[in-house]
C-alpha atoms as a PDB file:
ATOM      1  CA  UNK A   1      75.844 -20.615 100.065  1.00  0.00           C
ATOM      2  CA  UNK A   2      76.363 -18.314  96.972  1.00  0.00           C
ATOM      3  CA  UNK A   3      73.956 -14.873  97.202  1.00  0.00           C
ATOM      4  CA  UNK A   4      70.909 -16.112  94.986  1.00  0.00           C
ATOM      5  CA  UNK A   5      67.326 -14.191  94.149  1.00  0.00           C
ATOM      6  CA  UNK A   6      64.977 -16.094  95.639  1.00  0.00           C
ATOM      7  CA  UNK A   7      62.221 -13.705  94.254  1.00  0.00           C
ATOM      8  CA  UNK A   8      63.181 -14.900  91.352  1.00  0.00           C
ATOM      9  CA  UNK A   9      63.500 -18.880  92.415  1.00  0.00           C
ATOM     10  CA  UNK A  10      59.747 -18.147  93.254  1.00  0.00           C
ATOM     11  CA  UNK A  11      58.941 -17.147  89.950  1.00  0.00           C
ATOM     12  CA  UNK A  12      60.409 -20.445  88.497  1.00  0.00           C
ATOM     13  CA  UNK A  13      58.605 -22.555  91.263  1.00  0.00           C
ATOM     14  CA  UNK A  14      55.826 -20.933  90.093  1.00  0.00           C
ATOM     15  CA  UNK A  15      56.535 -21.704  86.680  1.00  0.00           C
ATOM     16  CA  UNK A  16      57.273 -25.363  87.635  1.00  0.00           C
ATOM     17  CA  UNK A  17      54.385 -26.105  89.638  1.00  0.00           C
ATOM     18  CA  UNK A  18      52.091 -25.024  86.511  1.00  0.00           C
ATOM     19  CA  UNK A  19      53.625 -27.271  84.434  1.00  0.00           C
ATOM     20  CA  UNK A  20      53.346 -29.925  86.914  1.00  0.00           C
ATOM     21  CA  UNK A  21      49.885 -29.126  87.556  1.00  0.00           C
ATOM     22  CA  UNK A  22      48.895 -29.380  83.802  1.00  0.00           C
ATOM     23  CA  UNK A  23      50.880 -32.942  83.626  1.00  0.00           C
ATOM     24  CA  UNK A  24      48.722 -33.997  86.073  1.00  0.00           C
ATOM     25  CA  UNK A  25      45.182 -32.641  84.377  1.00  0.00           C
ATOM     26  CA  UNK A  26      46.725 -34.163  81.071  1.00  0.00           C
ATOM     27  CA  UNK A  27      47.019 -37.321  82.729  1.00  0.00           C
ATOM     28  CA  UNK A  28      43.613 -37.198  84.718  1.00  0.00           C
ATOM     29  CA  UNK A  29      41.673 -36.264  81.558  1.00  0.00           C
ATOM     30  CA  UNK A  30      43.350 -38.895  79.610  1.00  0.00           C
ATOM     31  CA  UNK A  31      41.885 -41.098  82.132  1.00  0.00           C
ATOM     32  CA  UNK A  32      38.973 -40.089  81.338  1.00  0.00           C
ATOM     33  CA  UNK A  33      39.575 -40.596  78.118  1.00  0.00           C
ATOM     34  CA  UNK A  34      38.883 -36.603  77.619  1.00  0.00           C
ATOM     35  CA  UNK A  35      41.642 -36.025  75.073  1.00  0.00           C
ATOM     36  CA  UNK A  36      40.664 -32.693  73.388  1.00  0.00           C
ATOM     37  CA  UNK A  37      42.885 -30.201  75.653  1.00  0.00           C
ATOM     38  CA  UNK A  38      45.473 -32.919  75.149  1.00  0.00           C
ATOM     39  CA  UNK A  39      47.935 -31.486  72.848  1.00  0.00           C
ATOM     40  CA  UNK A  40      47.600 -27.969  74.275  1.00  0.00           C
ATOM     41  CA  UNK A  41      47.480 -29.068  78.116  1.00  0.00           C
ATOM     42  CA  UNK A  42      51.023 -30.593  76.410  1.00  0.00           C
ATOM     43  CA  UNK A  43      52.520 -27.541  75.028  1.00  0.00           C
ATOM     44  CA  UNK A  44      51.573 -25.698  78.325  1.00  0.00           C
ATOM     45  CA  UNK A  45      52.628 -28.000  80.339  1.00  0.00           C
ATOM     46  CA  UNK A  46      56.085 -27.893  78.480  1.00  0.00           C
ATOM     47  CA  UNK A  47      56.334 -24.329  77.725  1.00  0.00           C
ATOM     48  CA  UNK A  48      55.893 -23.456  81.878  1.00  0.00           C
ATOM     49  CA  UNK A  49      58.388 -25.845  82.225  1.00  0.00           C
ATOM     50  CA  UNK A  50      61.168 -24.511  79.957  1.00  0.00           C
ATOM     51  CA  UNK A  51      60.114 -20.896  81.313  1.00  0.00           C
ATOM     52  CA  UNK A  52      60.638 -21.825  85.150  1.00  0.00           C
ATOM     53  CA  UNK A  53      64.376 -24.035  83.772  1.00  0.00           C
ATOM     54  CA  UNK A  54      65.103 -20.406  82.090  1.00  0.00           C
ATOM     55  CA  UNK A  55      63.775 -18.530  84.819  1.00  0.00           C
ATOM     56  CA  UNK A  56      66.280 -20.511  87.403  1.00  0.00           C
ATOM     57  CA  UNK A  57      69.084 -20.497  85.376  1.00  0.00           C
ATOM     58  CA  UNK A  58      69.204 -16.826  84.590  1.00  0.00           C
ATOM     59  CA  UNK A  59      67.937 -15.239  87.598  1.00  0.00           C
ATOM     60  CA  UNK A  60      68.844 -17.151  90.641  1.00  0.00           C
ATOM     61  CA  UNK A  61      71.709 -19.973  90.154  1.00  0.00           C
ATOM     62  CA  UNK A  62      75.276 -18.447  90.924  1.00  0.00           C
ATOM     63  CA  UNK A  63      76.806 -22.091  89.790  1.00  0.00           C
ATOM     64  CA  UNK A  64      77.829 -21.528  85.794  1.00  0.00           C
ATOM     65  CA  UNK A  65      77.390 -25.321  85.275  1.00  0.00           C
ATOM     66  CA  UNK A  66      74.099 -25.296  86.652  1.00  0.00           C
ATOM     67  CA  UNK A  67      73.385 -22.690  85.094  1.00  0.00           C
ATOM     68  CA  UNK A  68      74.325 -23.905  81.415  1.00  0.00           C
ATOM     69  CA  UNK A  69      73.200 -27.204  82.276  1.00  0.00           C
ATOM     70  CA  UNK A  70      69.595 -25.788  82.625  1.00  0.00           C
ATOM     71  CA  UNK A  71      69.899 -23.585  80.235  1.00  0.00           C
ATOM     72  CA  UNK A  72      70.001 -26.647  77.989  1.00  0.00           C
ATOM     73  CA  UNK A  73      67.204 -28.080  79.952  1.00  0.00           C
ATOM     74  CA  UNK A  74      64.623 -25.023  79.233  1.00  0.00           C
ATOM     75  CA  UNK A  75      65.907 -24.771  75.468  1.00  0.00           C
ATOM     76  CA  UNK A  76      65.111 -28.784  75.051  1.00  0.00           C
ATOM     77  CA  UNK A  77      61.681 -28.171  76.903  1.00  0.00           C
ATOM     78  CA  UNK A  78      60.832 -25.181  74.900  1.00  0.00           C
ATOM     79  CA  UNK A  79      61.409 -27.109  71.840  1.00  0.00           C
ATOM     80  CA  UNK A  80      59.192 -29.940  72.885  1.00  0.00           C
ATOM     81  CA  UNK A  81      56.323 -27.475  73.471  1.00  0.00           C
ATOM     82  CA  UNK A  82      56.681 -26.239  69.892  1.00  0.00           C
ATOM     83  CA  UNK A  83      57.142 -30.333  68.617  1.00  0.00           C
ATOM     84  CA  UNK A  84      53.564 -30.826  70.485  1.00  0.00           C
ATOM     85  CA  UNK A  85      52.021 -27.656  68.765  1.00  0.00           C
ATOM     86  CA  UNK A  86      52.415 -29.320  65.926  1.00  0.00           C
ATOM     87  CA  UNK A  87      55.533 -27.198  64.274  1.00  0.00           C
ATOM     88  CA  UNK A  88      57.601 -29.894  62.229  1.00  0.00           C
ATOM     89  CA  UNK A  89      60.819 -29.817  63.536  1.00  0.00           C
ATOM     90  CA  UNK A  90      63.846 -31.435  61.431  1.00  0.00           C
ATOM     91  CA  UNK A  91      63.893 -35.069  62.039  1.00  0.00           C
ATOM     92  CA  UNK A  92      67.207 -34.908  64.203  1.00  0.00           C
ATOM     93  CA  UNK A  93      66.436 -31.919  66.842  1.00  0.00           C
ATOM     94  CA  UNK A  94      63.033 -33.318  68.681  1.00  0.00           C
ATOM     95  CA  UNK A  95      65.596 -36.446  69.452  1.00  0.00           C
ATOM     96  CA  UNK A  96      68.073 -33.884  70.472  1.00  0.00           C
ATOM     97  CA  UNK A  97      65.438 -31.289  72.331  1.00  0.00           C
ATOM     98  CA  UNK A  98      63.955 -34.371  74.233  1.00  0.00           C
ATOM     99  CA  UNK A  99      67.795 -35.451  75.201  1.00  0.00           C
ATOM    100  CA  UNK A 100      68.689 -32.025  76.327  1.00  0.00           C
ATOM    101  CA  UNK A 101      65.600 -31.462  78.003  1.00  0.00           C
ATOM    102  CA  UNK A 102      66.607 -34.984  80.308  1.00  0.00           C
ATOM    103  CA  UNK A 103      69.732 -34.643  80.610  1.00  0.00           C
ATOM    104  CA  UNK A 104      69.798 -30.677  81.110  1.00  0.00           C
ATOM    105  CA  UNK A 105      67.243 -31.114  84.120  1.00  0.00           C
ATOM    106  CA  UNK A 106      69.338 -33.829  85.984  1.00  0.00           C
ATOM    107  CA  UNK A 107      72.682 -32.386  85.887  1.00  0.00           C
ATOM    108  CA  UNK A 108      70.995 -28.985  86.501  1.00  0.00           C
ATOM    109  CA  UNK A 109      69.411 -30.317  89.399  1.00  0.00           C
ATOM    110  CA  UNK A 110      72.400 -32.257  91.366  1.00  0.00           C
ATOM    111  CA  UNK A 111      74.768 -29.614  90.202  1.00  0.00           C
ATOM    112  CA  UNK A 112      72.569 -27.333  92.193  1.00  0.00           C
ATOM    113  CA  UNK A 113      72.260 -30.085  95.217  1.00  0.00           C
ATOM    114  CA  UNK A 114      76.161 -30.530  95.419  1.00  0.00           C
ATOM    115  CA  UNK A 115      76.706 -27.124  95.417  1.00  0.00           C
ATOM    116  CA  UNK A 116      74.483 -26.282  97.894  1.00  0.00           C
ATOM    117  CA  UNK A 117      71.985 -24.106  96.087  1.00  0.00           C
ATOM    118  CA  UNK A 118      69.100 -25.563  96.705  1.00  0.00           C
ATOM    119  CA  UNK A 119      68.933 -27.978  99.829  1.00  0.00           C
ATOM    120  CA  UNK A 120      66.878 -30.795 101.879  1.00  0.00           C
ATOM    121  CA  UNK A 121      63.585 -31.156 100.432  1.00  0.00           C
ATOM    122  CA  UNK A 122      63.564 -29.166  97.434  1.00  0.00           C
ATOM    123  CA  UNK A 123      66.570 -30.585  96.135  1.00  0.00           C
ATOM    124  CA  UNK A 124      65.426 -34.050  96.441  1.00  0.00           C
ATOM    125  CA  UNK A 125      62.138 -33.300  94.930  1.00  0.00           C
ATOM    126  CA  UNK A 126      64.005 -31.700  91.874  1.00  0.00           C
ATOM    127  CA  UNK A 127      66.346 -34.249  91.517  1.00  0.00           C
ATOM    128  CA  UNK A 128      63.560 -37.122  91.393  1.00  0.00           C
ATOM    129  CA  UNK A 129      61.218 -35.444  89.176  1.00  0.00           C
ATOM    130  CA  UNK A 130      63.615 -34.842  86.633  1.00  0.00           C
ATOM    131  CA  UNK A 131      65.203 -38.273  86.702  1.00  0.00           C
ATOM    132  CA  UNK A 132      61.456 -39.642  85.898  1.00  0.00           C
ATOM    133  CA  UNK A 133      61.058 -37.124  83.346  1.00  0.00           C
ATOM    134  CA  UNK A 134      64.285 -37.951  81.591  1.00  0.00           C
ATOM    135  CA  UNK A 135      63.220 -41.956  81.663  1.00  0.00           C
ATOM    136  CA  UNK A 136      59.706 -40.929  80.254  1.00  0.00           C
ATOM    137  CA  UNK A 137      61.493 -38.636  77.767  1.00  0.00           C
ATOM    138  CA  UNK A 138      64.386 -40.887  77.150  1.00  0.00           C
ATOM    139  CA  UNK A 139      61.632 -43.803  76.545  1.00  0.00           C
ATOM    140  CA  UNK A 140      60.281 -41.954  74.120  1.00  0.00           C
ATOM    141  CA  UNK A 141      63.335 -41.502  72.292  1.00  0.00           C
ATOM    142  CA  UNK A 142      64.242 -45.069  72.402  1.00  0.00           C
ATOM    143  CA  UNK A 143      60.644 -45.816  71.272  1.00  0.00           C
ATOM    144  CA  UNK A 144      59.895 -47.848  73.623  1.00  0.00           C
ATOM    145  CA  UNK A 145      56.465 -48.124  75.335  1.00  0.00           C
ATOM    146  CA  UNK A 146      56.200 -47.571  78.711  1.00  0.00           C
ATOM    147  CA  UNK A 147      52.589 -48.688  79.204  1.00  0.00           C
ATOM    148  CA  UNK A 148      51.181 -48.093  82.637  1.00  0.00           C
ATOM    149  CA  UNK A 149      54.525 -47.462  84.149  1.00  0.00           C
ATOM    150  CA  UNK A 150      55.042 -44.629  81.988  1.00  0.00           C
ATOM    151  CA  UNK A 151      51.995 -43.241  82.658  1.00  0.00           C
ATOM    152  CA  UNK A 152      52.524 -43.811  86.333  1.00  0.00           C
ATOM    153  CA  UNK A 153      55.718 -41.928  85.644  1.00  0.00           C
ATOM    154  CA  UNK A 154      54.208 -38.941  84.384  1.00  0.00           C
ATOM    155  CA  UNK A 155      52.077 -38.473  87.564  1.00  0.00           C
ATOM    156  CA  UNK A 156      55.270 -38.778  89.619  1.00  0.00           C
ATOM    157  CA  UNK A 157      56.696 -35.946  86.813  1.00  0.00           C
ATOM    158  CA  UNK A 158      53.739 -34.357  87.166  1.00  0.00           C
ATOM    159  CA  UNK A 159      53.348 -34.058  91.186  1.00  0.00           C
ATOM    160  CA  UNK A 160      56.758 -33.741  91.166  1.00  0.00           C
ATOM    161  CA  UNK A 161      57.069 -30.522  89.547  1.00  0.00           C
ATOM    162  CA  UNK A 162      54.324 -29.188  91.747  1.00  0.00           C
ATOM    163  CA  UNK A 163      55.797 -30.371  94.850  1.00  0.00           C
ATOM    164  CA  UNK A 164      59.282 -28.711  93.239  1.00  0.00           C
ATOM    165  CA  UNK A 165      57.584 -25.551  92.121  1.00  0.00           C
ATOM    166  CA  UNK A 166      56.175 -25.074  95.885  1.00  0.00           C
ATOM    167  CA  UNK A 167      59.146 -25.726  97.800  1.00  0.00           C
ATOM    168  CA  UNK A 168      60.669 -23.057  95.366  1.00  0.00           C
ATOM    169  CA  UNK A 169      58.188 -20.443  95.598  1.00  0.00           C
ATOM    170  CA  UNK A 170      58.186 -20.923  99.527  1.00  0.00           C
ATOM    171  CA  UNK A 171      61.807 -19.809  99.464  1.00  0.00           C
ATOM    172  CA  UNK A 172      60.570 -16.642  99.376  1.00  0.00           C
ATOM    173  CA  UNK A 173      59.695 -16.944 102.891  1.00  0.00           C
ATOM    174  CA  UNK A 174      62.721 -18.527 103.894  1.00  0.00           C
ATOM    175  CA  UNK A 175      66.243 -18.602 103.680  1.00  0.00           C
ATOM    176  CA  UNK A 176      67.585 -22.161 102.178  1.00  0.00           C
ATOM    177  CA  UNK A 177      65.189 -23.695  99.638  1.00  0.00           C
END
């Protein structure tokens, strides 16, 4: 196993299981059909996201693939938080931001599995959150609607990031993570 910070993977499960922690209030409010923090739950949401992809990327992945690939992954993120702030964004890049976002995130995530940066549980939590983010984010794309089965998607986004975010920050404590 390459030398990696994990101080620093903690800080990006940290990251990650805020942003999975606001999915989920997003998606329990909207069930209550409170939708007033929904935009800015949203950007949050996104924002800790993109911060705990840039956080990985730059301060504890030795892989350079994984490490570009998420790189593209918090860049796409980052740019969704700013689409759901309401900054107008040329018609082309929120296509492009939700793209990289997906597709960043899954090769990020099994580029880190197959190279044995992260292992067992935390690389099989990463590896299915992402892939249900980049349907939910793909879906949108394509414009097509989900309907209950995307919003069952964005719990499993949503948990998933939190279960992600504390199998990160626990690597702290141990040595694989």
């Amino acid at each position: 196993m390459a030398a990696v910070s994990t101080s620093r993977r903690s800080a990006a499960g940290i990251a990650l299981l805020i942003g999975g922690a606001l999915i989920l209030l997003d998606v329990i409010l909207g069930f209550a059909a409170v939708v007033a923090l929904d935009p800015w739950l949203t950007v949050l949401a996104y924002l800790a996201i993109g911060v705990g992809f840039l956080v990985l990327a730059l301060g504890s992945v030795a892989n350079i693939v994984a490490r570009v690939a998420l790189i593209v992954g918090a860049v796409g993120w980052l740019l969704l938080a700013l689409a759901a702030a309401g900054v107008v964004l040329p018609s082309p890049v929120g296509t492009i931001a939700a793209v990289a976002a997906a597709l960043g995130g899954v090769v990020g995530a099994i580029v880190l599995y197959t190279g044995k940066e992260i292992t067992d549980r935390s690389a099989i939590a990463f590896i299915v959150t992402t892939i249900a983010a980049a349907v939910v984010l793909l879906a949108g794309v394509a414009a097509l609607d989900l309907g209950v089965f995307g919003t069952i998607l964005w719990l499993v986004v949503g948990v998933g990031f939190v279960v992600t975010g504390l199998l990160f920050a626990r690597a702290r404590t141990t040595r694989r993570g």
